[in-house]
PDB file of N, CA and C in Angstrom:
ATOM      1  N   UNK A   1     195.755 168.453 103.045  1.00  0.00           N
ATOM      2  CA  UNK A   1     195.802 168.338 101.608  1.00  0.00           C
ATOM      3  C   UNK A   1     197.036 167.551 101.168  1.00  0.00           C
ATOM      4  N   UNK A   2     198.064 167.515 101.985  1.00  0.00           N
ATOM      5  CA  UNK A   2     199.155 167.276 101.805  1.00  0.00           C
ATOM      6  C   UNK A   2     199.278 165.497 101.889  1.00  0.00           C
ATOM      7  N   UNK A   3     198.325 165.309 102.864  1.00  0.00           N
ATOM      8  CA  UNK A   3     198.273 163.667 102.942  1.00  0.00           C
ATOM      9  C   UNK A   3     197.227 163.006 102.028  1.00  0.00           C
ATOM     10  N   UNK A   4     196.376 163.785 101.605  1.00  0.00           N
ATOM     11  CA  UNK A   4     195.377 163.211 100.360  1.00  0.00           C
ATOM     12  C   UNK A   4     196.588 162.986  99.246  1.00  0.00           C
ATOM     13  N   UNK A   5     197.274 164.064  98.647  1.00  0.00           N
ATOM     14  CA  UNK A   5     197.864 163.840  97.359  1.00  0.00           C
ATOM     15  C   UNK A   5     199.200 162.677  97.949  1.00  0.00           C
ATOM     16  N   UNK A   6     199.612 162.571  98.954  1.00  0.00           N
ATOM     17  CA  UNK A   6     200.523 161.237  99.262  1.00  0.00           C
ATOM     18  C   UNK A   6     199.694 159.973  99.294  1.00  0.00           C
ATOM     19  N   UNK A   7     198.344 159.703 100.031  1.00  0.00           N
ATOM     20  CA  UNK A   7     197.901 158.248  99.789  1.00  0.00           C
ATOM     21  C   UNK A   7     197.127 158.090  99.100  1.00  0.00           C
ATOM     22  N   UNK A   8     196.674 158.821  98.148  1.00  0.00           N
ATOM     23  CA  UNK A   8     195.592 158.704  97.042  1.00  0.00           C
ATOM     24  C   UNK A   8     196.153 159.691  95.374  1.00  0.00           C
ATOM     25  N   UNK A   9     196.997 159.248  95.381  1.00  0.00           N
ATOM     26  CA  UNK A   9     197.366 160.491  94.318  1.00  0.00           C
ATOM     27  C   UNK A   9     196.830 160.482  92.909  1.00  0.00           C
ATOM     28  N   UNK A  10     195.854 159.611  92.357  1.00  0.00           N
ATOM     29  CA  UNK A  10     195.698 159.392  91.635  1.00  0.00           C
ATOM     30  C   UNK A  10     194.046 160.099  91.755  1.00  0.00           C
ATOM     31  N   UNK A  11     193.383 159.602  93.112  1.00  0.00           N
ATOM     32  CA  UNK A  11     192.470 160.664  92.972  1.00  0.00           C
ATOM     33  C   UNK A  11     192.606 162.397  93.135  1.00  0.00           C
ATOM     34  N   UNK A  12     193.542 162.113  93.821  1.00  0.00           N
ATOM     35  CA  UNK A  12     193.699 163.762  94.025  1.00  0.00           C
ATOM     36  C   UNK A  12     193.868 164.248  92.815  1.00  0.00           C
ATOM     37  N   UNK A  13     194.734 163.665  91.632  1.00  0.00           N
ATOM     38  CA  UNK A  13     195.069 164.252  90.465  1.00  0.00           C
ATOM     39  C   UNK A  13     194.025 164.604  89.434  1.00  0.00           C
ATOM     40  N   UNK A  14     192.648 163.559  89.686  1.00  0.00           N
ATOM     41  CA  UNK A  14     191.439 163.556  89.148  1.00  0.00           C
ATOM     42  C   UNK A  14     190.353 164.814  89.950  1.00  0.00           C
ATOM     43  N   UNK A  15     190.338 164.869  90.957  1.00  0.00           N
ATOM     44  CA  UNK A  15     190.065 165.785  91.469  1.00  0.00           C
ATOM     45  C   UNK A  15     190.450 167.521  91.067  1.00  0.00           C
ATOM     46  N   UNK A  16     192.327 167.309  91.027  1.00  0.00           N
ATOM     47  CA  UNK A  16     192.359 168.753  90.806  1.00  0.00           C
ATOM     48  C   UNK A  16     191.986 168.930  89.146  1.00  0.00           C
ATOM     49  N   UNK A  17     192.290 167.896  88.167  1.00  0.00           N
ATOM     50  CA  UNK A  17     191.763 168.076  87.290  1.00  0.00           C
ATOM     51  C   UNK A  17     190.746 168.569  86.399  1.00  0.00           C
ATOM     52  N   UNK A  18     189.396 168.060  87.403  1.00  0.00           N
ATOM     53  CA  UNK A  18     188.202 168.967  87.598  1.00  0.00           C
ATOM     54  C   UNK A  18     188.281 170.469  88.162  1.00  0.00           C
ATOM     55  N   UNK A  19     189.500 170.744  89.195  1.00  0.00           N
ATOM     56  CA  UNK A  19     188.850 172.119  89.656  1.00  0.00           C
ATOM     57  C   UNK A  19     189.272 173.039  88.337  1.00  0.00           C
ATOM     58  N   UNK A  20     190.806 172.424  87.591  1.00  0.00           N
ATOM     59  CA  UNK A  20     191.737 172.790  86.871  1.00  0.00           C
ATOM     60  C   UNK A  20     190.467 173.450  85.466  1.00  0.00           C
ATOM     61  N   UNK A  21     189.791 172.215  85.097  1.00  0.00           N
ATOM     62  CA  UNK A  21     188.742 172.746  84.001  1.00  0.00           C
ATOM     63  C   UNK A  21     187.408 173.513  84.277  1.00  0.00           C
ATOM     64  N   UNK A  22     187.113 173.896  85.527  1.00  0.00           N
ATOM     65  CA  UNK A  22     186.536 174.931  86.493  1.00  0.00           C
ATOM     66  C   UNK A  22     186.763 176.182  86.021  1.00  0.00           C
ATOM     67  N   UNK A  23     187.903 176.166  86.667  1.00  0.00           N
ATOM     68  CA  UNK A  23     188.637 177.445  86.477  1.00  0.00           C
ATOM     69  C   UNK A  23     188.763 177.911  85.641  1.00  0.00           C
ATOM     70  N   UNK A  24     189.300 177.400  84.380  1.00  0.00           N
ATOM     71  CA  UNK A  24     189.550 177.727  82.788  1.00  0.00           C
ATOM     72  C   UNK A  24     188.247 177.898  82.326  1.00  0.00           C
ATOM     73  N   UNK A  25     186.883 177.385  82.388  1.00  0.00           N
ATOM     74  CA  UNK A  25     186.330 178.007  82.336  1.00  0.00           C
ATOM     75  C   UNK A  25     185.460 179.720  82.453  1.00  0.00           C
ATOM     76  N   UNK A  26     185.614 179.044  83.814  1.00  0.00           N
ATOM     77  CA  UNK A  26     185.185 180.490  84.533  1.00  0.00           C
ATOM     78  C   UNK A  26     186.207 181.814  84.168  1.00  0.00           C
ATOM     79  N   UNK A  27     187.384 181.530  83.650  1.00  0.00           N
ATOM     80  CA  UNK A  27     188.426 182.580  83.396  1.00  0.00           C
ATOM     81  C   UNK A  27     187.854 182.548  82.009  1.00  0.00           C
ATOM     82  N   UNK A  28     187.223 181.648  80.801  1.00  0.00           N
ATOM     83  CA  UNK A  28     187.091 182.655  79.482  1.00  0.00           C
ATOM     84  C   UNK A  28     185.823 183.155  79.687  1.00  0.00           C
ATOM     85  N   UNK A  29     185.008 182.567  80.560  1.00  0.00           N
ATOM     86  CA  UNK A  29     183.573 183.301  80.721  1.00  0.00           C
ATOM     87  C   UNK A  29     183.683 184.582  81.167  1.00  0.00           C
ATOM     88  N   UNK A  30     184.839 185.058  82.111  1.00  0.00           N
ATOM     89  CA  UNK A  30     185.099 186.057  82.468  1.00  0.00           C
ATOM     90  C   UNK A  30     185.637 187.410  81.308  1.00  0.00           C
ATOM     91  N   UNK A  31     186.445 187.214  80.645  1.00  0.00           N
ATOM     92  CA  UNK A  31     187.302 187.292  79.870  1.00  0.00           C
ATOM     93  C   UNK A  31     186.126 187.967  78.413  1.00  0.00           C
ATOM     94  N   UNK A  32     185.162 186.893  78.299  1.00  0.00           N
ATOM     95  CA  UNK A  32     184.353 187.340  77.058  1.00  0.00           C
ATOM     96  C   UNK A  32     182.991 188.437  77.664  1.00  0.00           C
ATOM     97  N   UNK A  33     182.808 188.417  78.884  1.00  0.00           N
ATOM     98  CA  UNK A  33     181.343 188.898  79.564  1.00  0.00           C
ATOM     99  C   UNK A  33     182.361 190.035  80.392  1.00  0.00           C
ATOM    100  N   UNK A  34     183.470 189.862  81.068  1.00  0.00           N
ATOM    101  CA  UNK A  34     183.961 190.868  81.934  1.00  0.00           C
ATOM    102  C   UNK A  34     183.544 190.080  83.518  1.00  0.00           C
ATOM    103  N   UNK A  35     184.142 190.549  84.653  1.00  0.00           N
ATOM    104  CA  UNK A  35     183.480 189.698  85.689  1.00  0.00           C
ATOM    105  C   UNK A  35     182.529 190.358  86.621  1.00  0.00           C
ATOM    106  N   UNK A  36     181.958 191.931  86.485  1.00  0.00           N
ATOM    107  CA  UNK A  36     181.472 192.045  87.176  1.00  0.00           C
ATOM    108  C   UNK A  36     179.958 191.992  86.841  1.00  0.00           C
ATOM    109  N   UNK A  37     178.805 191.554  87.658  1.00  0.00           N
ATOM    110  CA  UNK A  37     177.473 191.418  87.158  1.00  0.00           C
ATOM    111  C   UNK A  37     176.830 193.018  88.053  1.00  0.00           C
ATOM    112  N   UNK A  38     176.205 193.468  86.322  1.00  0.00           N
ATOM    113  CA  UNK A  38     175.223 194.908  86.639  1.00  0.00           C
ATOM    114  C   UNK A  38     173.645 194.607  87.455  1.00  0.00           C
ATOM    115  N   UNK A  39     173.388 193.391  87.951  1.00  0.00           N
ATOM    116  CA  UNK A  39     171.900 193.284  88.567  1.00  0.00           C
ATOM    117  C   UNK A  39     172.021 193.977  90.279  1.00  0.00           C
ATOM    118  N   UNK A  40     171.511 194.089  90.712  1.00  0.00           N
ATOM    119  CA  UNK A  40     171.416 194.505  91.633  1.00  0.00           C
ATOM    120  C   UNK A  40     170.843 193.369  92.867  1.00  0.00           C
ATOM    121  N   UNK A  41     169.509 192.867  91.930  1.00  0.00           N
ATOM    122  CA  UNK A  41     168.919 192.101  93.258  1.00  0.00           C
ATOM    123  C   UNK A  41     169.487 190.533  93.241  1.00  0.00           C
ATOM    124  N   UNK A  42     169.166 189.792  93.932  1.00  0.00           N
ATOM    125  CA  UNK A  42     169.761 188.095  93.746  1.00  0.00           C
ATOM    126  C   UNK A  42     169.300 187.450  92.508  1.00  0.00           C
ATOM    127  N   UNK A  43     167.648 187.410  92.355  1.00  0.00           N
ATOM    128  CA  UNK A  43     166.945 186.853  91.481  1.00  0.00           C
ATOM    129  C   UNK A  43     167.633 187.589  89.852  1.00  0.00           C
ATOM    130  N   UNK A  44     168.011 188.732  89.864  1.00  0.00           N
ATOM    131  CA  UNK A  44     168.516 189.334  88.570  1.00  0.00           C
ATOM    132  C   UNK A  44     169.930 188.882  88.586  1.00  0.00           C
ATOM    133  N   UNK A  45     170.616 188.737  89.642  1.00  0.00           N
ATOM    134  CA  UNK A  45     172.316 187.981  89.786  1.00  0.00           C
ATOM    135  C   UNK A  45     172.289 187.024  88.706  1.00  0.00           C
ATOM    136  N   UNK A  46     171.295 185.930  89.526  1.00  0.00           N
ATOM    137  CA  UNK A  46     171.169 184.701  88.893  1.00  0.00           C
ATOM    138  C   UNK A  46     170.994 184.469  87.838  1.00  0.00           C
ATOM    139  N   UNK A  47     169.658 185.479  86.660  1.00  0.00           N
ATOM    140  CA  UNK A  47     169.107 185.308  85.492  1.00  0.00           C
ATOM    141  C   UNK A  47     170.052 185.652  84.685  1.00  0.00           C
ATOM    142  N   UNK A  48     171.097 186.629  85.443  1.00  0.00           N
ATOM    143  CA  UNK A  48     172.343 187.050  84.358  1.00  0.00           C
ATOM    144  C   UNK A  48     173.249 185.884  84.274  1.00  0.00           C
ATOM    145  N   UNK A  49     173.804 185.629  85.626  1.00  0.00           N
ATOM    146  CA  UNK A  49     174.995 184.150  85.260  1.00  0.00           C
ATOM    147  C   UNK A  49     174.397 183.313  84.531  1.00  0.00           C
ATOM    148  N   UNK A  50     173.176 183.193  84.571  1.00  0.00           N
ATOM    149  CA  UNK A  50     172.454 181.684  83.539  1.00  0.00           C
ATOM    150  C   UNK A  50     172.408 182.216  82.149  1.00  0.00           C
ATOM    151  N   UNK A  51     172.347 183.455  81.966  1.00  0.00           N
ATOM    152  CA  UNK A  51     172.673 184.082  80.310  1.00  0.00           C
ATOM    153  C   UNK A  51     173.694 183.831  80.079  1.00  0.00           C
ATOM    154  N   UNK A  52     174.826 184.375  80.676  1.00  0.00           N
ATOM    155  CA  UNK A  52     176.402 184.251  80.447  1.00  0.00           C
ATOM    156  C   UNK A  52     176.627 182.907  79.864  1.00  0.00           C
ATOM    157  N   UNK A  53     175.578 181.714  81.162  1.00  0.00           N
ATOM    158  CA  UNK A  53     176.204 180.465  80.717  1.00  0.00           C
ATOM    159  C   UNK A  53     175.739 180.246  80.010  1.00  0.00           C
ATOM    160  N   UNK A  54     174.414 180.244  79.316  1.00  0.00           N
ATOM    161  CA  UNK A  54     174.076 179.908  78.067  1.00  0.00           C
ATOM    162  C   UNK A  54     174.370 180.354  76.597  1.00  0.00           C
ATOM    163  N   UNK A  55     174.989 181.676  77.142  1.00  0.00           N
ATOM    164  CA  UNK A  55     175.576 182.475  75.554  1.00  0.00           C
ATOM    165  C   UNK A  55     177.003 181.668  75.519  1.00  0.00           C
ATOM    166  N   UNK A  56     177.675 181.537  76.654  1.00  0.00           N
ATOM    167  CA  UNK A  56     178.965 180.389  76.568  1.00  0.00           C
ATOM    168  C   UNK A  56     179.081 179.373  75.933  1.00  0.00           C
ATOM    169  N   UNK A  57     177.911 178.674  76.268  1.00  0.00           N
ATOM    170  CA  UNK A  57     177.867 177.075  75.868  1.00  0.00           C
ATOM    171  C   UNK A  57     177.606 177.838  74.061  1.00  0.00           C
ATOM    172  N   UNK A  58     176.588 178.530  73.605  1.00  0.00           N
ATOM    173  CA  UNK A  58     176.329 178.611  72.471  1.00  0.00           C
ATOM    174  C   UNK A  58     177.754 179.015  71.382  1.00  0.00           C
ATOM    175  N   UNK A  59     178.479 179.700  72.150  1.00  0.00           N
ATOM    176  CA  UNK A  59     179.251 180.385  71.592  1.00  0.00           C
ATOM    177  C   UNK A  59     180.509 178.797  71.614  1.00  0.00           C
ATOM    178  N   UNK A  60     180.872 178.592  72.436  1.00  0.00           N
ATOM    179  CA  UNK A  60     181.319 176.830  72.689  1.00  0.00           C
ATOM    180  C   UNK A  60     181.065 176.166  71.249  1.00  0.00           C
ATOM    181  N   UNK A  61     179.582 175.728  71.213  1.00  0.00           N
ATOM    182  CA  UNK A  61     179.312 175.192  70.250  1.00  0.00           C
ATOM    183  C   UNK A  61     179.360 175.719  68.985  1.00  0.00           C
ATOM    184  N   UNK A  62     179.395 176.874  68.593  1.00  0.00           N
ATOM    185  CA  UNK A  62     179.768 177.290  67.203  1.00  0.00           C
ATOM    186  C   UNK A  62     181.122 177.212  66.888  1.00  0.00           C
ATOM    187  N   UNK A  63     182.202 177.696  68.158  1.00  0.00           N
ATOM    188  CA  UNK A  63     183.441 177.560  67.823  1.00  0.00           C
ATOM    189  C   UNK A  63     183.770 176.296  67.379  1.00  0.00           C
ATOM    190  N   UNK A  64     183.159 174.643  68.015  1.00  0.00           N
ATOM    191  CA  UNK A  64     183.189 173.576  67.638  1.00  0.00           C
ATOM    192  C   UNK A  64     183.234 173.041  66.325  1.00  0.00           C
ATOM    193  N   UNK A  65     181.665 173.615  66.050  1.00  0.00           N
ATOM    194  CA  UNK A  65     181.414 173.790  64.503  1.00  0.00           C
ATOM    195  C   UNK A  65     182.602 174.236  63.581  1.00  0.00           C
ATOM    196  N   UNK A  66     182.804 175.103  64.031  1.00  0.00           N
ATOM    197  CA  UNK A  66     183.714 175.837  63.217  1.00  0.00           C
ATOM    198  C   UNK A  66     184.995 175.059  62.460  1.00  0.00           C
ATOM    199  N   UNK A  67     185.794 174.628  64.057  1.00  0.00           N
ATOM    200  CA  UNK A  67     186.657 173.736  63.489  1.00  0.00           C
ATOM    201  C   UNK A  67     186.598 172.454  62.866  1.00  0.00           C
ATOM    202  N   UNK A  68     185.259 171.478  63.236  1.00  0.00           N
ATOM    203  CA  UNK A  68     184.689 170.174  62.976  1.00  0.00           C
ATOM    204  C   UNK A  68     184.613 170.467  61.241  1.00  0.00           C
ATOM    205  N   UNK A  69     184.604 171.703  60.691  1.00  0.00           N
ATOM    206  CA  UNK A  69     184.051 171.863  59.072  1.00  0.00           C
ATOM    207  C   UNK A  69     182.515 171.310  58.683  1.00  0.00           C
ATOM    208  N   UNK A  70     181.912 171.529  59.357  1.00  0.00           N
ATOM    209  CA  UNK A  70     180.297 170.494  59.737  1.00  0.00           C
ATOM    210  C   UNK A  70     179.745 172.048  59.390  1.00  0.00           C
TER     211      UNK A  70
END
């Protein structure tokens, strides 16, 4: 890792950048839902994280609204 950010540092910086807005994500998704998921089986895992993410994005977009004055 140490020789990526010496001969490429400009991608590396683009790179961690992405994991950087990853993360911050996943920490308010956490934060507003809590992190642990109540399904039990895989197929119910899944249908829940895809709620989370879609009540996120919705909730995203109103806060947007909000400030835009739209």
């Amino acid at each position: 890792m140490v020789s990526f950010w010496q001969h490429w540092p400009n991608r590396a910086a683009a790179l961690y950048g992405k994991r950087n807005h990853a993360e911050t994500a996943f920490s308010m998704i956490q934060r507003l839902f809590g992190y642990r998921l109540r399904c039990r089986t895989e197929i119910g895992r899944k249908n829940e994280v895809q709620a989370k993410l879609s009540i996120f994005n919705l909730f995203l977009l109103a806060r947007k609204e909000n400030f835009d004055g739209t």
